[in-house]
Protein backbone atom coordinates (compact mmCIF):
# COMPACT_ATOMS: atom_id res chain seq x y z
CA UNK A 1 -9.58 -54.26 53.69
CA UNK A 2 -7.21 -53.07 50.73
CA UNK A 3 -9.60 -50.31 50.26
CA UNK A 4 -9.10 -48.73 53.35
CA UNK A 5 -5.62 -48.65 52.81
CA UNK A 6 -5.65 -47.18 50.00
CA UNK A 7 -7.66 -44.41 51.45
CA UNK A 8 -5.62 -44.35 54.73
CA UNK A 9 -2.16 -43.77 52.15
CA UNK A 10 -4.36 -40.95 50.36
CA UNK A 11 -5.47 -39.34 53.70
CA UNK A 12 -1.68 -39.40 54.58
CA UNK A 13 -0.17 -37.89 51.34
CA UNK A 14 -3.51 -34.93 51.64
CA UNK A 15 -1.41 -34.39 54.92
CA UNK A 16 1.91 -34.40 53.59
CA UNK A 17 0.92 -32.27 50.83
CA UNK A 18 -0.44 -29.75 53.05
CA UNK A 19 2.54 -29.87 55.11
CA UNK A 20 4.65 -29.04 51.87
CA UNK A 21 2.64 -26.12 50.22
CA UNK A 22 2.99 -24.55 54.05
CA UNK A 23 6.20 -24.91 53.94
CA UNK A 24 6.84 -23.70 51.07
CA UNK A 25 4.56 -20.67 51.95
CA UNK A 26 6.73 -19.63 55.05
CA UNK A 27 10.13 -20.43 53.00
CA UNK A 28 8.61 -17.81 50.52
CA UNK A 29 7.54 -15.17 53.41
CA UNK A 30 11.55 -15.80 54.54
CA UNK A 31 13.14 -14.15 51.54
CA UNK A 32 12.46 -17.45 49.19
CA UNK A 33 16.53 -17.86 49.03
CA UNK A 34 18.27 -20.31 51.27
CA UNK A 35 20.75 -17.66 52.54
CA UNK A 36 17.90 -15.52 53.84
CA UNK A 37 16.15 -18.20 55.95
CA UNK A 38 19.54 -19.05 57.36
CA UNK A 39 20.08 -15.57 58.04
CA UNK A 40 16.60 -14.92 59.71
CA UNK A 41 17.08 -18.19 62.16
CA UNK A 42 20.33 -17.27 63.18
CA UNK A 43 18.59 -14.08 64.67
């Protein structure tokens, strides 16, 4: 039973971590600044 938490917490931070790196990926394709990003979803 404690094994398959531990594997259901590691499935969940894959997902997180996935999440992130996209993320960051379309912050990046957005300028990379804050400014920009704000700028773009005001438009």
């Amino acid at each position: 039973m404690g094994a398959a938490k531990v594997m259901e917490s590691f499935a969940k931070t894959g997902k997180i971590i996935e999440s992130t790196k996209s993320v960051i990926k379309s912050y990046n394709k957005l300028g990379g600044t804050v400014k920009s990003v704000v700028d773009k979803l005001k438009k």
